[in-house]
Structure formats: structure tokens, C-alpha cells
Protein backbone atom coordinates (compact mmCIF):
# COMPACT_ATOMS: atom_id res chain seq x y z
CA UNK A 1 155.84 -194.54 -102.47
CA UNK A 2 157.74 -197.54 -103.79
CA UNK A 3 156.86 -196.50 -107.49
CA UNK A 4 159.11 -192.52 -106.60
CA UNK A 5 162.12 -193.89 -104.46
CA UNK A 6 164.92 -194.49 -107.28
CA UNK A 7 163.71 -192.38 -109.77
CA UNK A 8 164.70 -188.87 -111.20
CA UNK A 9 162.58 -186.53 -109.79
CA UNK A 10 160.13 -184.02 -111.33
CA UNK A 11 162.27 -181.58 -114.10
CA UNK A 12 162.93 -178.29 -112.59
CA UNK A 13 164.16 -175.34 -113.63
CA UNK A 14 168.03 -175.03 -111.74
CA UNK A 15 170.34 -172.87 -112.42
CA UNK A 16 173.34 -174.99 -111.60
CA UNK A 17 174.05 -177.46 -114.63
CA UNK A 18 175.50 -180.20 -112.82
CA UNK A 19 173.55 -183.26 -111.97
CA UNK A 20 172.77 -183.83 -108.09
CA UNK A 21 171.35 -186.57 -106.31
CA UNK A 22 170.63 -187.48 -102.97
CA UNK A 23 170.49 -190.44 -100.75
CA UNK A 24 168.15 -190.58 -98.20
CA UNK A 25 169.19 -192.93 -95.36
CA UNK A 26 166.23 -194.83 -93.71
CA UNK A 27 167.90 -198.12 -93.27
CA UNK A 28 168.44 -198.35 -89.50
CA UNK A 29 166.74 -200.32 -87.23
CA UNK A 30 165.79 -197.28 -84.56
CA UNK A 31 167.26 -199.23 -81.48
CA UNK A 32 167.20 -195.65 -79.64
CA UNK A 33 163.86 -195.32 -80.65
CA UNK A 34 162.32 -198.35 -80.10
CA UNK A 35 160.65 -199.21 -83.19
CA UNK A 36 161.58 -197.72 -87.17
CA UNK A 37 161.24 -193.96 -86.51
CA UNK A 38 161.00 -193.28 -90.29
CA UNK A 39 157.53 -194.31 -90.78
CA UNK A 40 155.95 -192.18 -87.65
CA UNK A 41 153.25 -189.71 -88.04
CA UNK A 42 154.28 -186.02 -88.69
CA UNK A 43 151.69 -183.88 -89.85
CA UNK A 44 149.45 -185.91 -91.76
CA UNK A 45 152.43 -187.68 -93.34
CA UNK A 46 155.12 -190.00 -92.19
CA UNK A 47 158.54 -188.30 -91.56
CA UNK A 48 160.33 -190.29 -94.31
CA UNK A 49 158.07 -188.95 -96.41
CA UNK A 50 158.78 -185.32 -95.54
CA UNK A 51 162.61 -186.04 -96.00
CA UNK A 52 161.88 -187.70 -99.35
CA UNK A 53 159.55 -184.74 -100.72
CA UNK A 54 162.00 -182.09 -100.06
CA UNK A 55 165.30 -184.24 -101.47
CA UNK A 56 162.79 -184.57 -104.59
CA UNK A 57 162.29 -180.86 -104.81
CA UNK A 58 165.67 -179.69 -104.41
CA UNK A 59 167.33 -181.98 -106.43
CA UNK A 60 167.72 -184.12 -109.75
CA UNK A 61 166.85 -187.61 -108.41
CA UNK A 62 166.76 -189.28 -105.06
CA UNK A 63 167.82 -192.80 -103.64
CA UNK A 64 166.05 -194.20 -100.45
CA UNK A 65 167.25 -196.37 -98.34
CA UNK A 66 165.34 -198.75 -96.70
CA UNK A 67 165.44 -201.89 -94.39
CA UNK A 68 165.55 -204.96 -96.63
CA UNK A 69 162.44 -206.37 -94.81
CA UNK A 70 160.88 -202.97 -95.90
CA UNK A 71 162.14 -202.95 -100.00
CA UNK A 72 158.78 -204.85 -101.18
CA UNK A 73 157.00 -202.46 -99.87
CA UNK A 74 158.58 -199.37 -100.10
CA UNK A 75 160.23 -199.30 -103.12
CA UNK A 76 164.31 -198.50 -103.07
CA UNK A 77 167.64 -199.99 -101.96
CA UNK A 78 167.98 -202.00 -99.22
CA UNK A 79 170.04 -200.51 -95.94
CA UNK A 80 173.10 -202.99 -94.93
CA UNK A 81 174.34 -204.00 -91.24
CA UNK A 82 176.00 -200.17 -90.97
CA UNK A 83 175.11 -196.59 -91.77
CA UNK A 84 177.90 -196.54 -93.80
CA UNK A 85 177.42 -199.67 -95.68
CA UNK A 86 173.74 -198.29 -96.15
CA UNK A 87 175.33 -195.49 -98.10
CA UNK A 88 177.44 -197.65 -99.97
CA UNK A 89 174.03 -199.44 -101.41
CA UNK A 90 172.57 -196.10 -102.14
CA UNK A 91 175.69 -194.66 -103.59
CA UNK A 92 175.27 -198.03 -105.77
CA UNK A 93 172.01 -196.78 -107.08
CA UNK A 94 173.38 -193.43 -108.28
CA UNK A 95 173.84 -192.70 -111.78
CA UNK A 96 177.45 -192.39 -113.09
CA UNK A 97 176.54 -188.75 -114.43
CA UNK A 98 175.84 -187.69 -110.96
CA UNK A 99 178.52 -184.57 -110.36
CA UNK A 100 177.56 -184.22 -106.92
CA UNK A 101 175.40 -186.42 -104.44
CA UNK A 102 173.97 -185.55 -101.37
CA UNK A 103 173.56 -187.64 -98.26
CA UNK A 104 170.60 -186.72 -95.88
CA UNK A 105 169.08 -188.95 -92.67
CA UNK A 106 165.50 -189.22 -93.10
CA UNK A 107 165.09 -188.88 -89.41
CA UNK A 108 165.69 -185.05 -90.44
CA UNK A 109 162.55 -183.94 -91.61
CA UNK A 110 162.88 -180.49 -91.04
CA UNK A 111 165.56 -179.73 -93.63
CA UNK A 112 164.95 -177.53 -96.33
CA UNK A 113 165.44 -176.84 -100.20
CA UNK A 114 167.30 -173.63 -98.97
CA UNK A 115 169.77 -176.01 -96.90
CA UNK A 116 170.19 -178.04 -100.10
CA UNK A 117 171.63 -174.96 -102.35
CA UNK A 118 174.05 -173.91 -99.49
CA UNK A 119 175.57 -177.19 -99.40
CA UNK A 120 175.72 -177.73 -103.06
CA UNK A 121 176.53 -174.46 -103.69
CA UNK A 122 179.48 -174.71 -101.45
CA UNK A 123 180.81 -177.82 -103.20
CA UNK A 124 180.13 -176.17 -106.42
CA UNK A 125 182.58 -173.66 -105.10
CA UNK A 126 185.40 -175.96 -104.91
CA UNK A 127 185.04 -177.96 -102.15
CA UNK A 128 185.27 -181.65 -102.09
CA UNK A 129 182.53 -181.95 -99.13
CA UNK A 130 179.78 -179.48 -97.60
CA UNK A 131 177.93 -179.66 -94.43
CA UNK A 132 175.43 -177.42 -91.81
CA UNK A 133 176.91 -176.99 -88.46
CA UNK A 134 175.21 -175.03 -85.67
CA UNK A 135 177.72 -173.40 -82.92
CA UNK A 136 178.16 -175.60 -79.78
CA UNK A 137 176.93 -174.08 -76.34
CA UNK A 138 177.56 -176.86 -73.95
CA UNK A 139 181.25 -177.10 -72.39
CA UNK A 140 182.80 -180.10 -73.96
CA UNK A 141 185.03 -182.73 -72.30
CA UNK A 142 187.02 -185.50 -73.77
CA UNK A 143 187.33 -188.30 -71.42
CA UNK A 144 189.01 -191.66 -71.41
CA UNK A 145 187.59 -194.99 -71.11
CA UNK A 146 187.90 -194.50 -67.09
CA UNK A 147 185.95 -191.43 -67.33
CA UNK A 148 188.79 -189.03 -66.91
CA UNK A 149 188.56 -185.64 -68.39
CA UNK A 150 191.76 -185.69 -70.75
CA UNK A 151 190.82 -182.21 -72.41
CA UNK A 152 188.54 -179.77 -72.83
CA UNK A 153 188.78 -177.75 -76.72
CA UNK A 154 187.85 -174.40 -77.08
CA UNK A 155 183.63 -174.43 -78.19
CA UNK A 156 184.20 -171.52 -80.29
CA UNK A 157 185.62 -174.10 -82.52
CA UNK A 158 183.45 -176.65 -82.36
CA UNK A 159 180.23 -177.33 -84.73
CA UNK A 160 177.72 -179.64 -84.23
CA UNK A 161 176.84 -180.76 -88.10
CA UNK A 162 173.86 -182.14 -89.70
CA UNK A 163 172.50 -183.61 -92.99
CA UNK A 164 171.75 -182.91 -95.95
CA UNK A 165 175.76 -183.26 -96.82
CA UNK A 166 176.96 -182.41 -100.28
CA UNK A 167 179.85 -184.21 -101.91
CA UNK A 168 181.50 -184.21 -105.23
CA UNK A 169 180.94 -187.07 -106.70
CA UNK A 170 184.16 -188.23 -107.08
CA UNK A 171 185.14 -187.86 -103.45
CA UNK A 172 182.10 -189.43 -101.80
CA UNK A 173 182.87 -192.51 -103.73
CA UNK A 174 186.23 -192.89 -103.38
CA UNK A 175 185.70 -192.16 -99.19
CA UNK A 176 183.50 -195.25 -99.45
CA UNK A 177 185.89 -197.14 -101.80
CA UNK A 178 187.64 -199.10 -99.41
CA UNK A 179 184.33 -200.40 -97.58
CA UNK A 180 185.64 -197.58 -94.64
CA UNK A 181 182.84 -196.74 -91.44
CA UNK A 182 182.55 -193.35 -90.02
CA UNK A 183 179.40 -191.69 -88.07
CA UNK A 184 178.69 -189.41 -91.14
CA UNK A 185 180.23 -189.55 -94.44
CA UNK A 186 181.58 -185.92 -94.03
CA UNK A 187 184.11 -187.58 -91.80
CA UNK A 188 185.66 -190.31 -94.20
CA UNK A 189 186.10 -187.51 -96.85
CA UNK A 190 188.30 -185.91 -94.33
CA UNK A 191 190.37 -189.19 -93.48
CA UNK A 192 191.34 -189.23 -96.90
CA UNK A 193 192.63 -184.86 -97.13
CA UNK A 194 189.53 -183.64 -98.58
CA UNK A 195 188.35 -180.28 -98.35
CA UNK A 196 185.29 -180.03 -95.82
CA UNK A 197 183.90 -177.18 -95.25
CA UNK A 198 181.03 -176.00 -92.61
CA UNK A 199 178.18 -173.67 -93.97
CA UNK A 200 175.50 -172.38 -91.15
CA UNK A 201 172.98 -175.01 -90.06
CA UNK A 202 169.43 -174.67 -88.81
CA UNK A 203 168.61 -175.00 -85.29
CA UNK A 204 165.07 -176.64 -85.97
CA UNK A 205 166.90 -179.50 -88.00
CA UNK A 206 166.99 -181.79 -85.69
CA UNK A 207 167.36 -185.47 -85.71
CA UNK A 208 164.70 -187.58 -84.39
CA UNK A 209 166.36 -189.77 -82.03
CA UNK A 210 164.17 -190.97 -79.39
CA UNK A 211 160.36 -190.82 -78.69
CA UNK A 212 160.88 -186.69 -76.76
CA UNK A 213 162.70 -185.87 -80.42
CA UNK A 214 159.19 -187.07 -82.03
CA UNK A 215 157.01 -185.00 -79.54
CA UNK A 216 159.02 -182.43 -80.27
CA UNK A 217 158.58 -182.42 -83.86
CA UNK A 218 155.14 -182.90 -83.79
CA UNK A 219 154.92 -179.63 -81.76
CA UNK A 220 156.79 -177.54 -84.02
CA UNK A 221 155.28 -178.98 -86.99
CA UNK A 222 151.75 -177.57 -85.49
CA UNK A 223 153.79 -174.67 -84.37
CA UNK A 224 154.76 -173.92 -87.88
CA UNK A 225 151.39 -175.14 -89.08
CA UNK A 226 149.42 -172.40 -87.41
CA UNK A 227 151.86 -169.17 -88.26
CA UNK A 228 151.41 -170.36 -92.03
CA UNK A 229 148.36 -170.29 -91.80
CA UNK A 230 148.14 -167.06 -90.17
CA UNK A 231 150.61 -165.26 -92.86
């Protein structure tokens, strides 16, 4: 693996003509988890790999992003203290050509080359920033740091987003310019007024959080396995 993690991938025929990259973030330490969730079985393969095959596929090149203890032997850039600053050393590692770079958590291994194109192919379209978003079921509540419900906002507004994110070039940098943290990078594109827009997400791209999340995966991975294989 360490030999495929910062280079250009295998030439494919596009039909875009812009450059695109991605960075795949694997540089946490998986307190939630209990040990680095990245490098767990899924299918015969671990589930950074999965996230790293598909970012290869759908896309020009790909950046990972490791833990430094990991960068001997895994290959790629080292993760800092912060997921953003772990972005900031993969953003480091992009070419300057790059038009538009892509951000995806490994811990996502379900995301597709088809999720890919919509988010690229939003930005493409003019916006500064694209990302999936599945509709919200659950009642929200905003509370304060008592525990008091302050407000409740309307769920038909609300989205739920994912990764792969696409970005214009341009705009992810700058957002990460001024060494700035946010949860996703999505959000410190929109501190600084650019245009984010939500395209539909997938359901079964979920983020592997905690050791359920894994068994989980592992079940719809055979799940998906099997009706393959039965097409």
C-alpha cells in the first residue's frame, strides 16, 4: 500500500477535463472506537483500503492520510493533532494543477464512484463546495450547556451530510488558509460565504464509529456480497 498512497492513480478515460484529487482522512486515533478503525477487516480487505480503491477509481490521484506512527509503513502524509490540521497536511500533498479536490473519511467505506461524479459534478456546476446529505428523521433539539431545550428547527430542513466532499480548489485552500477547525471542511467553506450546496446522499454510507458501526458493515458487506453474486 505505501508504494499507491500519494500517487496519481491509474489513467482513465473522464469526461470532465479538470484535474481532481482526493484526500482520504485516516489520521485519527479512533478514541470512539477503541483502537485505529481504518485498518479493520471488511471483506477480505481492510476498510481503508476500500475507501482508498474507490477514491483511486473515481478520480485523478489520491492523498492518504495516516497517523505519523503509521507513515513508514503505510506510505502517505502524516495526520496532525486535528481533523482539520490532517487535511491541511493532505491538502499539502496536492498538486497545484488540482481544479478540484475531494475530501473523504476513510471510515466511509461504502461510498461510491457514482457519489464522486455528483459531488464533482455539482462543483463543476458552479459551486464553490459539494456534499451528500440524507433527510433527518429524528426530532432535533438544541440545548444549552444546562441541558435546556432552547429550540427545536424544522427537520424538513435539516440534512445529515457525509463524505466524499468536493471543493474547488481554490476555496478548500483558502478555508484552510488561516489554520481554521471545523467538524468537516464543508463547514469552513461556508464561514468564509461560499456556495455549499447539498446533493442526495446514500443511506448505506455510513461512518464507522464504534465497534456496532463495524458489525454492521460487515453484515451488509456479506449482504451485498451474496445478491452480487446471485445477479
Amino acid at each position: 500500500m505505501a508504494s499507491a498512497t500519494v500517487l496519481p492513480s491509474v489513467p482513465m478515460t473522464r469526461h470532465r477535463v479538470e484535474k481532481v484529487w482526493t484526500i482520504v482522512v485516516a489520521g485519527g486515533s479512533s478514541q470512539r472506537f477503541g483502537r485505529p478503525k481504518q485498518y479493520e477487516a471488511l471483506g477480505g480487505r481492510r476498510i481503508i483500503d476500500h475507501s482508498v480503491a474507490v477514491a483511486r477509481a473515481a478520480t485523478d490521484g489520491v492523498v492518504v492520510v495516516v497517523p505519523a506512527s503509521d507513515v513508514a509503513r503505510e506510505g502517505g502524509v502524516a495526520g496532525g493533532r486535528t481533523r482539520s490540521e490532517s487535511v491541511r497536511n493532505g491538502l499539502a500533498a496536492v498538486p497545484a494543477d488540482a481544479a478540484i479536490i475531494c475530501v473523504h473519511d476513510a471510515a466511509r467505506p461504502f461510498a461510491d464512484a457514482g457519489l464522486y461524479e455528483t459531488v464533482i459534478e455539482a462543483v463543476i456546476a458552479g459551486a464553490d463546495c459539494a456534499v451528500p446529505g440524507i433527510a433527518v428523521t429524528d426530532t432535533i433539539k438544541v440545548v444549552d450547556a444546562g441541558g435546556v431545550v432552547t429550540s427545536t428547527p424544522d427537520r424538513n430542513g435539516l440534512r445529515a451530510v457525509q463524505t466524499p466532499q468536493a471543493f474547488r480548489a481554490a476555496a478548500l485552500r483558502e478555508a484552510h488558509s488561516d489554520g481554521a477547525e471545523g467538524t468537516d471542511d464543508a463547514a469552513l467553506v461556508e464561514a468564509r460565504g461560499g456556495r455549499v450546496v447539498v446533493v442526495p446522499g446514500r443511506d448505506h454510507n455510513r461512518k464507522i464509529t464504534v465497534p456496532a458501526d463495524l458489525e454492521w458493515a460487515q453484515s451488509m458487506f456479506e449482504r451485498t456480497s451474496v445478491a452480487g453474486a446471485a445477479r
